[in-house]
N, C-alpha and C. Protein backbone atom coordinates (compact mmCIF):
# COMPACT_ATOMS: atom_id res chain seq x y z
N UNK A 1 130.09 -8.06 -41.61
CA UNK A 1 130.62 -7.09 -42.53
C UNK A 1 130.29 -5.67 -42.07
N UNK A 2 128.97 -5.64 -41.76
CA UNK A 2 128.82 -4.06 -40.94
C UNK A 2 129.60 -3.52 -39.93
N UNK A 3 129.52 -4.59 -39.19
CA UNK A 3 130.65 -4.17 -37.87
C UNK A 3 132.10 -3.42 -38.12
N UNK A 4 132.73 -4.88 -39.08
CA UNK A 4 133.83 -4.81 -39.43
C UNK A 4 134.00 -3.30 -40.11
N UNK A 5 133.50 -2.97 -41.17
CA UNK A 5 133.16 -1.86 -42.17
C UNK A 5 133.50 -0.58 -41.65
N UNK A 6 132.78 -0.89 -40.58
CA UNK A 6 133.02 0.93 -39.58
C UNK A 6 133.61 1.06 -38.66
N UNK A 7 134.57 0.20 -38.49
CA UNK A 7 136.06 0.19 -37.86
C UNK A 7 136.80 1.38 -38.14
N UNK A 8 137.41 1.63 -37.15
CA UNK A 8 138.52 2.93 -37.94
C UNK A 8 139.75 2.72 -38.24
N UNK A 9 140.55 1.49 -37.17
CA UNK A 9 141.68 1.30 -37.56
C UNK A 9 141.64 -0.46 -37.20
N UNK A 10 142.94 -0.65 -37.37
CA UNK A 10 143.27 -1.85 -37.23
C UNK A 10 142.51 -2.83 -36.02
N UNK A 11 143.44 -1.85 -34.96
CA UNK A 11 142.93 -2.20 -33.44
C UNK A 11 141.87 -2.40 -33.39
N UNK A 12 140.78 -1.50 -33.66
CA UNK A 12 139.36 -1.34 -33.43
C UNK A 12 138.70 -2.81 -34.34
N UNK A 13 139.21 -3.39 -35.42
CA UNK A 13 138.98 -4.18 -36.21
C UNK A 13 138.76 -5.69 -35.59
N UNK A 14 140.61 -5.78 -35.10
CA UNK A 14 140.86 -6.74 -34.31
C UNK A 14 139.68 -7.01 -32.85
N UNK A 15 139.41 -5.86 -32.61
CA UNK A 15 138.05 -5.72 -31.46
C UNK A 15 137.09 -6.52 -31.67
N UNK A 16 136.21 -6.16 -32.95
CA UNK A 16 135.25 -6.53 -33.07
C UNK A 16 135.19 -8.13 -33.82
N UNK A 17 136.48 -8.82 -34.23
CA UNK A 17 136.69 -9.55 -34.54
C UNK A 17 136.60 -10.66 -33.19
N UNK A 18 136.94 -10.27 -32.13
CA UNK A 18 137.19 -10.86 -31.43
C UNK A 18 135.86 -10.95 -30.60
N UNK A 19 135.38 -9.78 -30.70
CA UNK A 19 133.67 -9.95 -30.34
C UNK A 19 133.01 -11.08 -31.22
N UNK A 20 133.05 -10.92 -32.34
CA UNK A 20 132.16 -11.53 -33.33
C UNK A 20 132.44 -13.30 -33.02
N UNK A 21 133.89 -13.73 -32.95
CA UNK A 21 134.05 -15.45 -32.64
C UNK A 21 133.31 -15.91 -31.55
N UNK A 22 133.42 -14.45 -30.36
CA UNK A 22 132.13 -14.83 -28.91
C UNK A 22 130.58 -14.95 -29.05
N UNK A 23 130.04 -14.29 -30.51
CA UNK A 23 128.63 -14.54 -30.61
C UNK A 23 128.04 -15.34 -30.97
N UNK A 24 126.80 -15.57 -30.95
CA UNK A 24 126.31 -16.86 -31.84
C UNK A 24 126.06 -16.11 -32.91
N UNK A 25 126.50 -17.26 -34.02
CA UNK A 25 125.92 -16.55 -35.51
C UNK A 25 124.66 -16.41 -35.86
N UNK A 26 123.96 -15.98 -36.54
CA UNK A 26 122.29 -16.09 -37.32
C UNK A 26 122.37 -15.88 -38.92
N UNK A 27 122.99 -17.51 -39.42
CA UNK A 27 122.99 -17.33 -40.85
C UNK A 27 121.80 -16.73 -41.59
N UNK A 28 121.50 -16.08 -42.79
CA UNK A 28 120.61 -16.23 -43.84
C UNK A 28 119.87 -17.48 -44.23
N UNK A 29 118.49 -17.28 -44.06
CA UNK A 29 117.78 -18.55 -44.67
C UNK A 29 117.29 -17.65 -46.06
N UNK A 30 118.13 -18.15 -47.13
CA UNK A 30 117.82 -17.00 -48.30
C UNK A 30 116.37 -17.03 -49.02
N UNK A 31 116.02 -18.33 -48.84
CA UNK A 31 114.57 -18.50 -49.36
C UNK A 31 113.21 -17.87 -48.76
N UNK A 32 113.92 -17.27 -47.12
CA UNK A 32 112.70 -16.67 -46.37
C UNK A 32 113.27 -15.12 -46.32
N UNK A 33 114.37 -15.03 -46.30
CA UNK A 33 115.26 -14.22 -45.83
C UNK A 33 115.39 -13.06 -46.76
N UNK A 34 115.44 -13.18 -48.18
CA UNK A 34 115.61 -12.55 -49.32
C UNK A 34 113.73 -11.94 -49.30
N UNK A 35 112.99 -12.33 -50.04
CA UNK A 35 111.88 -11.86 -50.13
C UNK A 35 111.73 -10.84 -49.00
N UNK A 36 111.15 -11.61 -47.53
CA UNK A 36 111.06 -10.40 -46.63
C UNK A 36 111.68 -9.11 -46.67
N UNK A 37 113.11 -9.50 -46.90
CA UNK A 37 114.21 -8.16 -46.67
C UNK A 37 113.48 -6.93 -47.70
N UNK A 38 113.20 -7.86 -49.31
CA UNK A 38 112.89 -7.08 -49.83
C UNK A 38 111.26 -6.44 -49.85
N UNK A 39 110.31 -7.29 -49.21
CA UNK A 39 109.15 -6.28 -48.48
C UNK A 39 109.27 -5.40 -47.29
N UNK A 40 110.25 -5.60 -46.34
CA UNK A 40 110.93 -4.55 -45.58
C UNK A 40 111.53 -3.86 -45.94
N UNK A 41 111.98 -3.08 -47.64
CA UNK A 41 112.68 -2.60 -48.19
C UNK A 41 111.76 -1.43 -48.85
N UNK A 42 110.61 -2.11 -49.43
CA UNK A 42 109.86 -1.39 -50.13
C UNK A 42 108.97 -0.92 -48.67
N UNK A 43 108.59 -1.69 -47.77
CA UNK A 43 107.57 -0.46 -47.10
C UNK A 43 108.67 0.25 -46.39
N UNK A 44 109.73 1.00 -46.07
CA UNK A 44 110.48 1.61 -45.85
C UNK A 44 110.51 2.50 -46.41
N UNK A 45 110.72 2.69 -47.90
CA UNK A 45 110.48 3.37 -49.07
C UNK A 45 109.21 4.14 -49.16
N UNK A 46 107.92 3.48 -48.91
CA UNK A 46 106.57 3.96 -48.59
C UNK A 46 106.80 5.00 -47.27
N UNK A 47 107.36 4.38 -46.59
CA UNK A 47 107.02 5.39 -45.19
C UNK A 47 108.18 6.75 -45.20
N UNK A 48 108.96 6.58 -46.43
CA UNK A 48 110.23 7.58 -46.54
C UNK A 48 111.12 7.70 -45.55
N UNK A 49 111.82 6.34 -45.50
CA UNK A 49 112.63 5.73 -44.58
C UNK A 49 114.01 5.03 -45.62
N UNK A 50 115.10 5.75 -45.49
CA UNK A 50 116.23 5.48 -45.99
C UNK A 50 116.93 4.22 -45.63
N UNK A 51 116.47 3.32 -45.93
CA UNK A 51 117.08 2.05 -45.44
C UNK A 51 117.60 1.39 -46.36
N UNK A 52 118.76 0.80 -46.46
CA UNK A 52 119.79 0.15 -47.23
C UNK A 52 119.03 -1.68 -47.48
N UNK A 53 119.33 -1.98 -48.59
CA UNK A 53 119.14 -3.45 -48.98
C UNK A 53 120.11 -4.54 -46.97
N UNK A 54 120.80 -4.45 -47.46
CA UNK A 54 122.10 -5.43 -46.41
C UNK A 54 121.36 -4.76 -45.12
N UNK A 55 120.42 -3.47 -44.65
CA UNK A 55 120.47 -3.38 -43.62
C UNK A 55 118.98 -3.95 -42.97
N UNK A 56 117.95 -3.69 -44.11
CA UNK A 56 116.91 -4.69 -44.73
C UNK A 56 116.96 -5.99 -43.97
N UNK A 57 117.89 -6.64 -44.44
CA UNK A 57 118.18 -8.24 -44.02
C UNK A 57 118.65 -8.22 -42.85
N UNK A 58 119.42 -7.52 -42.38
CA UNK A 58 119.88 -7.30 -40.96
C UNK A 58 118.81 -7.54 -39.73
N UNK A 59 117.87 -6.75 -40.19
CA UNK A 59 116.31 -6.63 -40.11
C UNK A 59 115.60 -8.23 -39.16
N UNK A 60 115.52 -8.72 -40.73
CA UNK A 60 114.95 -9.60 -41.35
C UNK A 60 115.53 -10.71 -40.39
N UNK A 61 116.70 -11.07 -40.13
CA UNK A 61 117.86 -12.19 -39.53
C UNK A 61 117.03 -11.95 -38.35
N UNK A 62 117.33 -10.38 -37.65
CA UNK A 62 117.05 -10.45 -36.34
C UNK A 62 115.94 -10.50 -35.72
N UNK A 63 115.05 -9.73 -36.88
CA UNK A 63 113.69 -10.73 -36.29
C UNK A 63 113.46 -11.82 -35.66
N UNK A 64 113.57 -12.84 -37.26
CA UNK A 64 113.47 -13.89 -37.57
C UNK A 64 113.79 -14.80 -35.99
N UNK A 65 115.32 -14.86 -35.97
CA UNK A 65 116.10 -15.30 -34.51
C UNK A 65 115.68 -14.96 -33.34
N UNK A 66 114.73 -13.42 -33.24
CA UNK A 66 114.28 -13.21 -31.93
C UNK A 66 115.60 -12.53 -30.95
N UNK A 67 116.20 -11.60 -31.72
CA UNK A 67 117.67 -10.86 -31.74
C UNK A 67 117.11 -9.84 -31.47
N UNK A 68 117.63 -8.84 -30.39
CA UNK A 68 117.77 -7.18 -30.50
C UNK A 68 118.59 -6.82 -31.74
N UNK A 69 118.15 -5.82 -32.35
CA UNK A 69 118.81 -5.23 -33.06
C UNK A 69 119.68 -3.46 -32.67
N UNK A 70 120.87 -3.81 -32.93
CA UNK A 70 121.43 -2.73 -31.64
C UNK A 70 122.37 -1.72 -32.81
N UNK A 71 121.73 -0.48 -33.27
CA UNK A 71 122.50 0.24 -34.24
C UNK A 71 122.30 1.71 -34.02
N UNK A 72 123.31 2.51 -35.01
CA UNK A 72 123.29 3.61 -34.72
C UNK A 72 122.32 4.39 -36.39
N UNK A 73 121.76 4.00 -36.79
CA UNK A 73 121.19 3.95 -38.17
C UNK A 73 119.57 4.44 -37.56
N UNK A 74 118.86 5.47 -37.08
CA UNK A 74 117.97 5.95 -36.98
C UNK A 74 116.80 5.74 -38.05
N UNK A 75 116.84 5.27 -39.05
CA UNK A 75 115.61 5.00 -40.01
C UNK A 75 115.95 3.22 -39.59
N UNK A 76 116.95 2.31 -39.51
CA UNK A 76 116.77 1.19 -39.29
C UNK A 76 116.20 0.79 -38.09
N UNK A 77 115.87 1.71 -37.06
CA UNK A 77 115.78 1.28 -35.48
C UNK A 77 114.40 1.81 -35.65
N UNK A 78 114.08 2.74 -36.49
CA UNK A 78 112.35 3.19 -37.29
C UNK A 78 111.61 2.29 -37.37
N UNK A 79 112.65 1.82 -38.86
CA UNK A 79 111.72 0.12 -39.24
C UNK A 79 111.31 -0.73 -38.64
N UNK A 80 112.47 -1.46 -37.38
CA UNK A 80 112.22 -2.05 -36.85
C UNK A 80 111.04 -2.26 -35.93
N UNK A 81 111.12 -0.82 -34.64
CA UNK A 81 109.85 -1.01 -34.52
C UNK A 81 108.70 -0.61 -34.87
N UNK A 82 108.82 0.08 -36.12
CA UNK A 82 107.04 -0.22 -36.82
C UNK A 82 106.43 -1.77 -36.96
N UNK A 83 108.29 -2.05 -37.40
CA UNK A 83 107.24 -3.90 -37.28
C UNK A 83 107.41 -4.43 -36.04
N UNK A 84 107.59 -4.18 -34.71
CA UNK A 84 107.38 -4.96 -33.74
C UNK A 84 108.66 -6.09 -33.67
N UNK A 85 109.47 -5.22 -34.14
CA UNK A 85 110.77 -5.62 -33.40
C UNK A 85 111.78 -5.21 -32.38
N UNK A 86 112.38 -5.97 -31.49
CA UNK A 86 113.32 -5.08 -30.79
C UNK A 86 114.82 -4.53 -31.43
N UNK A 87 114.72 -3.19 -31.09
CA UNK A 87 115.76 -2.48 -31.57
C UNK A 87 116.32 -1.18 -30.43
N UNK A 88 117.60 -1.26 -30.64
CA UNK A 88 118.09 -0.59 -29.83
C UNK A 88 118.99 0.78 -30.31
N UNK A 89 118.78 1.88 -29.89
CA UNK A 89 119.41 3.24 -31.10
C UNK A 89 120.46 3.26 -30.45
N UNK A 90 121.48 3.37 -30.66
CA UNK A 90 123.09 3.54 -29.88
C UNK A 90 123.01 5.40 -30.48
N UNK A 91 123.35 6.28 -29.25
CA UNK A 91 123.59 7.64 -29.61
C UNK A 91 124.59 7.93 -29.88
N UNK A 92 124.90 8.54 -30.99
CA UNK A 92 126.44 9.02 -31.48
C UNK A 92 126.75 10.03 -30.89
């Protein structure tokens, strides 16, 4: 849904659509998945770090899986590695 979201047009849509059938997925395990997101939510909040719920879990997935996390969201690529995750800042 993120990907998709910040598409600009059609084309660009169809792009990432076609990326996304080539990846492996990393469903939600909601029972581990939910809580964490939301203690990665609140110390975010502590450290005065603007981070979104959905981006939270984003988080949380890619941890979890042992995923780079590859965004253009500067407080999410924060979070990440305060906790010792890999994250990657894409420059706008």
């Amino acid at each position: 849904m993120e990907l998709l979201s910040g598409t600009l047009s059609d084309d660009s849509a169809r792009d990432v659509e076609r990326l996304l059938r080539r990846s492996p997925f990393m469903g939600f395990d909601s029972a581990a998945d939910f809580p964490a997101a939301t203690t990665l939510r609140h110390e975010a909040q502590r450290r005065g770090l603007r981070v979104g719920g959905i981006d939270c879990m984003i988080l949380v997935v890619a941890g979890r899986c042992g995923a780079t996390l590859i965004t253009r969201d500067r407080p999410q690529a924060a979070l990440a590695s305060a906790f010792g995750m890999s994250a990657v800042l894409l420059q706008t």
